[in-house]
C-alpha atoms as a PDB file:
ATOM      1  CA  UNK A   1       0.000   0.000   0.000  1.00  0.00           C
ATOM      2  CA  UNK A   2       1.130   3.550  -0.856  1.00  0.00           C
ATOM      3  CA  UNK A   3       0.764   6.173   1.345  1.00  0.00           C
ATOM      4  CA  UNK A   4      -0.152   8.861  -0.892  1.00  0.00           C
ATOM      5  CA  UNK A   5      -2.349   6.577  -2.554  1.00  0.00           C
ATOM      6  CA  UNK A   6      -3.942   6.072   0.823  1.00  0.00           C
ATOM      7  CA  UNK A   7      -4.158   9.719   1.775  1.00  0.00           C
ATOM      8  CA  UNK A   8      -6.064  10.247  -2.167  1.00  0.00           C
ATOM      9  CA  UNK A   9      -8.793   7.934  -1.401  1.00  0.00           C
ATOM     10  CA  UNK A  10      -8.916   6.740  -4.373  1.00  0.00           C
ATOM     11  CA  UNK A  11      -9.954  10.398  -5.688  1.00  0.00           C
ATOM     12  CA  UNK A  12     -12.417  11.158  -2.775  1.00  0.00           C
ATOM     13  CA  UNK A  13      -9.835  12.592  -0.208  1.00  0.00           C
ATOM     14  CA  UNK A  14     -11.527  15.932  -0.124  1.00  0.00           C
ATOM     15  CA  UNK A  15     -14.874  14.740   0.529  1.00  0.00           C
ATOM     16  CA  UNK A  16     -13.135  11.980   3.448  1.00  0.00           C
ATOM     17  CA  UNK A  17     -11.112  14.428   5.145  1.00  0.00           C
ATOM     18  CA  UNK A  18     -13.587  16.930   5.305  1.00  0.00           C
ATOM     19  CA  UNK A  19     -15.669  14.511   6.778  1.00  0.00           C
ATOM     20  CA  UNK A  20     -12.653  13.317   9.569  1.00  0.00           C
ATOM     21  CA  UNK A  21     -12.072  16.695  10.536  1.00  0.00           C
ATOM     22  CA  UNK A  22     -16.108  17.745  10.828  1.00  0.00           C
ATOM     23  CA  UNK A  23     -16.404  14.952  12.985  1.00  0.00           C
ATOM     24  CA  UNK A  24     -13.523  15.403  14.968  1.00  0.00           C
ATOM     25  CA  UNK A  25     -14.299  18.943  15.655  1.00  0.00           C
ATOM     26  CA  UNK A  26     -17.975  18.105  16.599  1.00  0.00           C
ATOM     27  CA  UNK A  27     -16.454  15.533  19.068  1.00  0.00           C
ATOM     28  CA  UNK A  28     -14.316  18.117  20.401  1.00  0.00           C
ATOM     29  CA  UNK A  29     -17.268  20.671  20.974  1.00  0.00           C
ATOM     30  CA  UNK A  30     -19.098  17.659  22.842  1.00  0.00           C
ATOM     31  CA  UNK A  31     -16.285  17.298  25.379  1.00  0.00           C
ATOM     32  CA  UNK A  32     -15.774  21.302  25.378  1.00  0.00           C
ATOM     33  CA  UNK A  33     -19.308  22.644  25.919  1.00  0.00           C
ATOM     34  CA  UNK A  34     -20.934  20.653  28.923  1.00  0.00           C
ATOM     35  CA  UNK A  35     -17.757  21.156  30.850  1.00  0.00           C
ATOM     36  CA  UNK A  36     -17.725  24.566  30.150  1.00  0.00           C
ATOM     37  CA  UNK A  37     -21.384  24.698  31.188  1.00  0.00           C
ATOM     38  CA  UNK A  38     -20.865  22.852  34.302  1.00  0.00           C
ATOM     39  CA  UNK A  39     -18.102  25.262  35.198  1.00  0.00           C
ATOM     40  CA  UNK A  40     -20.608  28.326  34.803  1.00  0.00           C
ATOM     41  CA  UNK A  41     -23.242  26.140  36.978  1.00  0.00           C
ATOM     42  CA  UNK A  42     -20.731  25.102  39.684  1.00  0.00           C
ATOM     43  CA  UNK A  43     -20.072  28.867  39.588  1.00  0.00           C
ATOM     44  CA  UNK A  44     -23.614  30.457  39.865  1.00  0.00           C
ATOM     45  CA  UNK A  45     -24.709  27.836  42.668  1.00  0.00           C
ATOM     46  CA  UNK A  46     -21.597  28.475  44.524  1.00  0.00           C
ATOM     47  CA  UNK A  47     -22.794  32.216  44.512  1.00  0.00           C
ATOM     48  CA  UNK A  48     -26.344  31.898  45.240  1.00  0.00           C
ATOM     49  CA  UNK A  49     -25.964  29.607  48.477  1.00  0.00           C
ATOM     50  CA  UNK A  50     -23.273  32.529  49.581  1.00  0.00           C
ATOM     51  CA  UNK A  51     -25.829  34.709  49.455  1.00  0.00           C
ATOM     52  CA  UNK A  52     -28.198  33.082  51.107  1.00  0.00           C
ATOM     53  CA  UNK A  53     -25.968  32.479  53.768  1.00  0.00           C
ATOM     54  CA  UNK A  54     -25.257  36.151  54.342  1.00  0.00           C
ATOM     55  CA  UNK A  55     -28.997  36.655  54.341  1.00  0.00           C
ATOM     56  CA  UNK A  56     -29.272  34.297  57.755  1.00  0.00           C
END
């Protein structure tokens, strides 16, 4: 097997790649986002039972 011929894809490497890199990305954003989210969660809890303890 040739590399380059394996990178081509037979004449579809544009199409392939693409595709890899789309998915990879989306993949990405799915480990990115929700533990983003949860950070800005963690963060607004954190603040609300402070004040609610002040508040007492």
């Amino acid at each position: 097997m040739n590399w380059s011929e394996f990178f081509d894809m037979g004449g579809y490497a544009l199409y392939v790649w693409t595709s890899y890199g789309l998915m990879a990305f989306i993949l990405a954003l799915n480990l990115v986002l929700p533990l983003k989210r949860r950070k800005e969660v963690v963060r607004k809890i954190t603040r609300l039972l402070a004040q609610g303890e002040k508040k007492r």
